[in-house]
N, C-alpha and C. Protein backbone atom coordinates (compact mmCIF):
# COMPACT_ATOMS: atom_id res chain seq x y z
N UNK A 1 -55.87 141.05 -131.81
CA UNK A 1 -56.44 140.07 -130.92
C UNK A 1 -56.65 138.72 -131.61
N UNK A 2 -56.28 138.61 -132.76
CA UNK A 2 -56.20 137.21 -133.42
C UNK A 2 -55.03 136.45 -133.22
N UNK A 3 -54.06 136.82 -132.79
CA UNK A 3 -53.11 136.25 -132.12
C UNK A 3 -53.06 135.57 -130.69
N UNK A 4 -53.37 134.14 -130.82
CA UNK A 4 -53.87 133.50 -129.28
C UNK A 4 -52.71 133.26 -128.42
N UNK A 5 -51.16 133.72 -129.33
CA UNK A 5 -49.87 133.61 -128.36
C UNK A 5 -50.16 135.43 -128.28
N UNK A 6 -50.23 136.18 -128.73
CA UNK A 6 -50.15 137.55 -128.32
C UNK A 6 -51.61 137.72 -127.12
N UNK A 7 -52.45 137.36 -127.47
CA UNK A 7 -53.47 137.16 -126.40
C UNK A 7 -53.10 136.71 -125.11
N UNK A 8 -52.66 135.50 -125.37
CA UNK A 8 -51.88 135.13 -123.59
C UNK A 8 -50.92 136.16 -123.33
N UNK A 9 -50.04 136.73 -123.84
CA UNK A 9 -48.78 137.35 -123.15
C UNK A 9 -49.54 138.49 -122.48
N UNK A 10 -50.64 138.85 -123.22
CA UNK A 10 -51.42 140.31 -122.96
C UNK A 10 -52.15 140.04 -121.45
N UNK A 11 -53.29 138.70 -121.91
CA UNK A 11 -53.65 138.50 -119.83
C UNK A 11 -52.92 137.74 -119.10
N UNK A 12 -51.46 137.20 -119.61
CA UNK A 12 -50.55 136.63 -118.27
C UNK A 12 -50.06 137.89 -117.86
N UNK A 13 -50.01 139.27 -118.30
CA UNK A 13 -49.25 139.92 -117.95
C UNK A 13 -50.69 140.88 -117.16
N UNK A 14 -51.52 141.12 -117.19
CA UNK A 14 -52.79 141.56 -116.72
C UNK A 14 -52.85 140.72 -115.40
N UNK A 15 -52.26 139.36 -115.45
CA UNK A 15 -52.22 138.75 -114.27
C UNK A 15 -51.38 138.78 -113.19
N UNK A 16 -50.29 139.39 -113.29
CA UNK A 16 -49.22 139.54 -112.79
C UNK A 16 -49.24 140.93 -112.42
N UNK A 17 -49.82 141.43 -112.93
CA UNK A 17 -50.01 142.67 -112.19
C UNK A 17 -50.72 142.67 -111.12
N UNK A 18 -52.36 141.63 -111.40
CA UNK A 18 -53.46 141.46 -110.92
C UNK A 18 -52.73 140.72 -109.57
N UNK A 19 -51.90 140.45 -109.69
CA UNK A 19 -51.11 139.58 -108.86
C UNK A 19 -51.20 140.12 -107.25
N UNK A 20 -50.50 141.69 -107.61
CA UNK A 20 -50.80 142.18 -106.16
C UNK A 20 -52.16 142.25 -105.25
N UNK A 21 -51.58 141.49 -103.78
CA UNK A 21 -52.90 141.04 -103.14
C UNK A 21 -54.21 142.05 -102.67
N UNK A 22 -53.51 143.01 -102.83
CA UNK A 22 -54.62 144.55 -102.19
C UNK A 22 -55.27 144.54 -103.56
N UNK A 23 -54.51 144.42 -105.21
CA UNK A 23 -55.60 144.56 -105.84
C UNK A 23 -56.39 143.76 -105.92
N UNK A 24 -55.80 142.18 -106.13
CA UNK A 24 -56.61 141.11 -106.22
C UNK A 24 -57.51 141.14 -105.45
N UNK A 25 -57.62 141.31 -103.95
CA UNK A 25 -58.68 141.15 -103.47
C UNK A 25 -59.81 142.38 -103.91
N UNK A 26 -59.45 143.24 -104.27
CA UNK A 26 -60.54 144.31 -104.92
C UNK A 26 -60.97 144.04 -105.76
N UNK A 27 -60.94 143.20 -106.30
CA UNK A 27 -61.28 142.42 -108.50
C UNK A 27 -61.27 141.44 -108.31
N UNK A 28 -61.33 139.97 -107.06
CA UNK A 28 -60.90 139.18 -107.63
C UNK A 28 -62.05 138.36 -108.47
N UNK A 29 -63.60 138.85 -109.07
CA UNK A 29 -64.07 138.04 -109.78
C UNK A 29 -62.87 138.40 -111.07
N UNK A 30 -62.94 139.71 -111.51
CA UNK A 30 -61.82 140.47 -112.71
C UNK A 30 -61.06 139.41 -112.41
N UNK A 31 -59.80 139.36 -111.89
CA UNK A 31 -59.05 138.22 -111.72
C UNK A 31 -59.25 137.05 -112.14
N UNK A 32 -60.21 136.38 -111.49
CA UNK A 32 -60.50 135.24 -111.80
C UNK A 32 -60.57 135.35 -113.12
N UNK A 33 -61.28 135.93 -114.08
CA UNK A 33 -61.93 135.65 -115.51
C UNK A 33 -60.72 135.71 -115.96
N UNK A 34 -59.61 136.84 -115.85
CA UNK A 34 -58.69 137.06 -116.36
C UNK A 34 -57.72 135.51 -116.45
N UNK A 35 -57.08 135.34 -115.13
CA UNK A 35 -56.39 133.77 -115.41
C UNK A 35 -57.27 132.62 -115.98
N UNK A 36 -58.64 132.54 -115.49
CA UNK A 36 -59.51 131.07 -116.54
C UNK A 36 -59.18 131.54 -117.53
N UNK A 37 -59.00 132.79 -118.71
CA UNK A 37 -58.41 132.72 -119.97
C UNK A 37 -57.18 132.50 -120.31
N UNK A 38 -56.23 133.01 -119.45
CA UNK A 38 -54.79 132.65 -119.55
C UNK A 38 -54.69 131.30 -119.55
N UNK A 39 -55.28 130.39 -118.84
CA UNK A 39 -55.49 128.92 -118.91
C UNK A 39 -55.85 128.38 -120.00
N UNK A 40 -56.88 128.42 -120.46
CA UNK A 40 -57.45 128.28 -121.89
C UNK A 40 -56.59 128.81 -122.83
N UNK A 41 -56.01 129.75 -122.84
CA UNK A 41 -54.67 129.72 -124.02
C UNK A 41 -53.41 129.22 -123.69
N UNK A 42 -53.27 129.15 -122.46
CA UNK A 42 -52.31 128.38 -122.81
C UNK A 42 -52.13 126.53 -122.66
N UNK A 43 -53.57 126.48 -122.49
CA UNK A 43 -54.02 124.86 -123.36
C UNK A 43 -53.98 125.05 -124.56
N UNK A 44 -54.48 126.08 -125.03
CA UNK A 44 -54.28 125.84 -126.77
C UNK A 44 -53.31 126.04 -127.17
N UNK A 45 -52.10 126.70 -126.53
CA UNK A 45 -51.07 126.86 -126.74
C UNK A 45 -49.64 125.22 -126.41
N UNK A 46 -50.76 124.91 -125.85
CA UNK A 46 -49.54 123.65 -125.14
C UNK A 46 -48.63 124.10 -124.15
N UNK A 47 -49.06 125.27 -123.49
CA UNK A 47 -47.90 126.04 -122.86
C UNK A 47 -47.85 125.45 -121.26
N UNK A 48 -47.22 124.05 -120.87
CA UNK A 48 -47.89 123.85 -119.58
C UNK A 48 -47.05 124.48 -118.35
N UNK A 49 -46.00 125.63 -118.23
CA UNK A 49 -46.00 126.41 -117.37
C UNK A 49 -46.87 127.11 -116.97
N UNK A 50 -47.03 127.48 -118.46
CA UNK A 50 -48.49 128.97 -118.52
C UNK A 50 -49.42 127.97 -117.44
N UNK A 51 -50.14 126.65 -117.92
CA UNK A 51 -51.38 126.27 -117.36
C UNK A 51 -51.10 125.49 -115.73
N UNK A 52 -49.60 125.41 -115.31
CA UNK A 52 -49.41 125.24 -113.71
C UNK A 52 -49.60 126.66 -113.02
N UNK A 53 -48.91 127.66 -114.25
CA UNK A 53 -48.47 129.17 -113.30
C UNK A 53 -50.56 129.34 -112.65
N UNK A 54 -51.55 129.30 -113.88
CA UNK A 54 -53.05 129.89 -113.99
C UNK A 54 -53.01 128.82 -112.99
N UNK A 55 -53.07 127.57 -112.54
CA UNK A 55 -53.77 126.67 -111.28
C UNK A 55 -53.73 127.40 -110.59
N UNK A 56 -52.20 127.67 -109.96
CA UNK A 56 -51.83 128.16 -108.55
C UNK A 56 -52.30 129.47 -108.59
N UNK A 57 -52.71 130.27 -109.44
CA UNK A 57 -53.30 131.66 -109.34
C UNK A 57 -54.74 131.42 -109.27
N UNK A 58 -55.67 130.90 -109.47
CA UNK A 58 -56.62 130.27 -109.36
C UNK A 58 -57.07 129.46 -108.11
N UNK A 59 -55.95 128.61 -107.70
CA UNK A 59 -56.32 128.44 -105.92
C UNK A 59 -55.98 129.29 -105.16
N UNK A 60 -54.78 130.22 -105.24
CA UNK A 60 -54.83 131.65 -104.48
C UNK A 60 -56.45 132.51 -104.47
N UNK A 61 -57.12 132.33 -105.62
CA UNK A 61 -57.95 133.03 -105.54
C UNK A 61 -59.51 132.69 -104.56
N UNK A 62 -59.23 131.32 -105.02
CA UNK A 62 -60.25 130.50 -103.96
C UNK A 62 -59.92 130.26 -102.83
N UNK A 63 -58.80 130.30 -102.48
CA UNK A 63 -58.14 130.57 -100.73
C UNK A 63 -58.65 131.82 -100.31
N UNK A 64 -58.18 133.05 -101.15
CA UNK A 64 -59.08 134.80 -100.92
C UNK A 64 -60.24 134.09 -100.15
N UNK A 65 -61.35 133.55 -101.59
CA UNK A 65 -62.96 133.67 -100.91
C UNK A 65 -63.29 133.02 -100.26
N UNK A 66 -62.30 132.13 -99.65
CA UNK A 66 -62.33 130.46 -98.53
C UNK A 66 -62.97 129.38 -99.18
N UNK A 67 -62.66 129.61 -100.19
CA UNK A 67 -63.63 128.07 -100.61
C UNK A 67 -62.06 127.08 -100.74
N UNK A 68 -62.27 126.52 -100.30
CA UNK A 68 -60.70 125.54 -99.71
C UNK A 68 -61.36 124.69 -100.75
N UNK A 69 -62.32 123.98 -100.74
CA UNK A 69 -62.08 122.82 -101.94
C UNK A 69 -62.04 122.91 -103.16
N UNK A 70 -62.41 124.01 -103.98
CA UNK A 70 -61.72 124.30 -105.23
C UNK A 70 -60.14 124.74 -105.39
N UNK A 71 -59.91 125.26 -104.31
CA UNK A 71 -58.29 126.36 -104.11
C UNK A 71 -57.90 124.82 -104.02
N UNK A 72 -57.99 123.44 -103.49
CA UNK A 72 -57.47 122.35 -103.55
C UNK A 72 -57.16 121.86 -104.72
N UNK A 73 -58.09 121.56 -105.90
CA UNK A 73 -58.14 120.89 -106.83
C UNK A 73 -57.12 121.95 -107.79
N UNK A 74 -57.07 122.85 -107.74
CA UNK A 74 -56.39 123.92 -108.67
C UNK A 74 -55.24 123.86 -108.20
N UNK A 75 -54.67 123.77 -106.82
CA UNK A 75 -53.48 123.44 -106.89
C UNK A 75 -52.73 122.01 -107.07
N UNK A 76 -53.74 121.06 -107.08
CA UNK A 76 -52.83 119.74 -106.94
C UNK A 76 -53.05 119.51 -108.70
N UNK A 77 -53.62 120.63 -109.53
CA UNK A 77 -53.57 120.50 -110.88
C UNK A 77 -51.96 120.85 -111.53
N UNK A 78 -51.94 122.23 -110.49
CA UNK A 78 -50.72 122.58 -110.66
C UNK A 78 -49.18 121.45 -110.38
N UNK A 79 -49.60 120.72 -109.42
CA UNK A 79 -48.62 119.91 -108.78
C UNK A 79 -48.42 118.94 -109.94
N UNK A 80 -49.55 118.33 -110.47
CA UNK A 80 -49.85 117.25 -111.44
C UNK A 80 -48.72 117.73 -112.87
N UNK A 81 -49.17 118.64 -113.17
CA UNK A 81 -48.78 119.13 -113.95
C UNK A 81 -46.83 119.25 -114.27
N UNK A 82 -46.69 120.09 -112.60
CA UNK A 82 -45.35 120.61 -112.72
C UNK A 82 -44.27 119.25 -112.44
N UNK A 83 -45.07 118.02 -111.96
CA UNK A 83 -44.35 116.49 -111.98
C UNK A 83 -44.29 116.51 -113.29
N UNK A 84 -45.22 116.45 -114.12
CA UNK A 84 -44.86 116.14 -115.53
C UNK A 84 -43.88 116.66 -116.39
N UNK A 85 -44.08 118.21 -116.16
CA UNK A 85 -43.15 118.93 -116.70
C UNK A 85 -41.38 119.57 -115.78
N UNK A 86 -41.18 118.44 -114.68
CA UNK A 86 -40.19 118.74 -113.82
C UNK A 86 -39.76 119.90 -113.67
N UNK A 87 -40.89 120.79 -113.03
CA UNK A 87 -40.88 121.82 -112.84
C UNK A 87 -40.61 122.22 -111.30
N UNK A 88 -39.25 121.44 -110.77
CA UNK A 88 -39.62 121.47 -109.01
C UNK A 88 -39.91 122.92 -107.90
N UNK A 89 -39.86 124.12 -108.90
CA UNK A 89 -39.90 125.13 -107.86
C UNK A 89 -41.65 125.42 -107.84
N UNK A 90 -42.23 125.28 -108.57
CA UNK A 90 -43.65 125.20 -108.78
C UNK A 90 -44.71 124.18 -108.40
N UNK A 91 -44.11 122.79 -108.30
CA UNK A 91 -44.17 121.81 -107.62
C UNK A 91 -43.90 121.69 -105.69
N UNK A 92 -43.31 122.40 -105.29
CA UNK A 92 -43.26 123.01 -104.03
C UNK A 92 -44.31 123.33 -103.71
N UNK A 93 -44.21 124.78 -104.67
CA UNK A 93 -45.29 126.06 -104.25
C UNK A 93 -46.58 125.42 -104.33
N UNK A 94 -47.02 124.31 -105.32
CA UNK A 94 -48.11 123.79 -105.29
C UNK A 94 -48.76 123.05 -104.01
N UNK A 95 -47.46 121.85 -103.72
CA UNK A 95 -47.90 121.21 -102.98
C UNK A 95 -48.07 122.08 -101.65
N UNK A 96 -47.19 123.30 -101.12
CA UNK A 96 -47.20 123.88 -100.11
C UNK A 96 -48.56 124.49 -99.59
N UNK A 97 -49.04 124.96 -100.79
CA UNK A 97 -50.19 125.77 -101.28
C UNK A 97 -51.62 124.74 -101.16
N UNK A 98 -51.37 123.66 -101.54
CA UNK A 98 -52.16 122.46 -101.13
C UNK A 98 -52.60 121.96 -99.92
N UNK A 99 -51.39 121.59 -99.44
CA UNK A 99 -51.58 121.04 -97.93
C UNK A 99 -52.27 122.57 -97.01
N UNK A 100 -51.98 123.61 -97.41
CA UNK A 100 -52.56 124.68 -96.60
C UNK A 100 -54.19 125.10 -96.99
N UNK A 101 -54.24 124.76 -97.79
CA UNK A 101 -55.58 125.01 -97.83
C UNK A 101 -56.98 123.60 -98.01
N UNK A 102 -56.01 122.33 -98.13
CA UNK A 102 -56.37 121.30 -97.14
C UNK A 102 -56.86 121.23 -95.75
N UNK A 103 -55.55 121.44 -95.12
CA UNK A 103 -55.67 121.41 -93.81
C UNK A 103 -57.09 122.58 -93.61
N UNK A 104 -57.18 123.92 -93.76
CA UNK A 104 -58.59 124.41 -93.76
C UNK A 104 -59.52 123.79 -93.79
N UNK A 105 -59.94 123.63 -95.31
CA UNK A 105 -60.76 122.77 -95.77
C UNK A 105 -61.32 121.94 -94.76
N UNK A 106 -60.55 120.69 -93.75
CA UNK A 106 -60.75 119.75 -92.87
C UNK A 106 -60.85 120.51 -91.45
N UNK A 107 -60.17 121.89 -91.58
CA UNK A 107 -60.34 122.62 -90.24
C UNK A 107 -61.89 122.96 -90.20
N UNK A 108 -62.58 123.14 -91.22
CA UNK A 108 -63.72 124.03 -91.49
C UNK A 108 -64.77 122.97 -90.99
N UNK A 109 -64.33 122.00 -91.17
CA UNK A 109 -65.54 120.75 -91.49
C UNK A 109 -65.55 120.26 -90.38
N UNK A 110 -64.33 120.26 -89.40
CA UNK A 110 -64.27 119.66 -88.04
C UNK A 110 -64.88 120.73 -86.83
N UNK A 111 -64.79 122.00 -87.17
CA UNK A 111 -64.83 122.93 -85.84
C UNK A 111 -66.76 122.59 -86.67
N UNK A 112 -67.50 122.68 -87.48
CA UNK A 112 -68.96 122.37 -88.11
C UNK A 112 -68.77 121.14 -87.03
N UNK A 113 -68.32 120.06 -87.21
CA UNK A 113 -68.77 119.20 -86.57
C UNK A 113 -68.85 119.38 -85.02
N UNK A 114 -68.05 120.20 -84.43
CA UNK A 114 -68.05 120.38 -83.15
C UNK A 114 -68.85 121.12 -82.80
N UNK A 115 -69.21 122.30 -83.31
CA UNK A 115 -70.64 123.20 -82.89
C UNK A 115 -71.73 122.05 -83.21
C-alpha cells in the first residue's frame, strides 16, 4: 500500500466494479469514499483521465441522492478537464451528464416556486 500508482489501480478498479448501479446504489456512501480517493491519487499522480473518469463518477453519485448541484459541479469538472486534455468521448458524457442534471436542479427550484 505504499505504492500511490498501485493504490489507484486497486480503487479505480473497486470503482468499476462499484460501478454497477444496483450495487452503487446499495454503498453509495462506500462508493463515494472509494472514487474521492481515486481522485486524490490520481492528482498526485497527474493522471487527468483518472481525475475526469472520478468527476463523472462522483456526479453520477450525486444524481443517485438528487442533489443536482454538486452532481453539476463534478461534472462540468469533468468537462473542464477533458477540454484540456482533448478527451472528446468524456467531454460528451460530461457535458450530457451536465445539462441533465441541470435541467433538474432548475426543475426542482421551479415546481418549489410553484407550490
Amino acid at each position: 500500500m505504499s505504492s500511490v500508482a498501485g493504490q489507484s489501480v486497486a480503487i479505480g478498479n473497486l470503482g468499476k466494479v462499484g460501478g454497477n448501479k444496483v450495487y452503487a446504489q446499495m454503498n453509495q456512501d462506500k462508493m463515494q469514499m472509494f472514487v474521492e480517493r481515486y481522485l486524490e491519487l490520481s492528482n498526485e499522480l497527474k493522471y487527468r483521465k483518472g481525475e475526469s473518469g472520478a468527476y463523472i463518477q462522483l456526479g453520477e453519485i450525486h444524481t443517485q441522492k438528487g442533489d443536482y448541484d454538486s452532481s453539476t459541479k463534478h461534472f462540468y469538472r469533468a468537462m473542464k478537464i477533458s477540454e484540456e486534455t482533448g478527451d472528446g468521448d468524456v467531454k460528451e458524457q460530461a457535458q450530457v451528464n451536465f445539462g441533465m442534471a441541470n435541467a433538474s436542479l432548475k426543475w426542482n427550484s421551479h415546481i418549489t416556486n410553484i407550490l
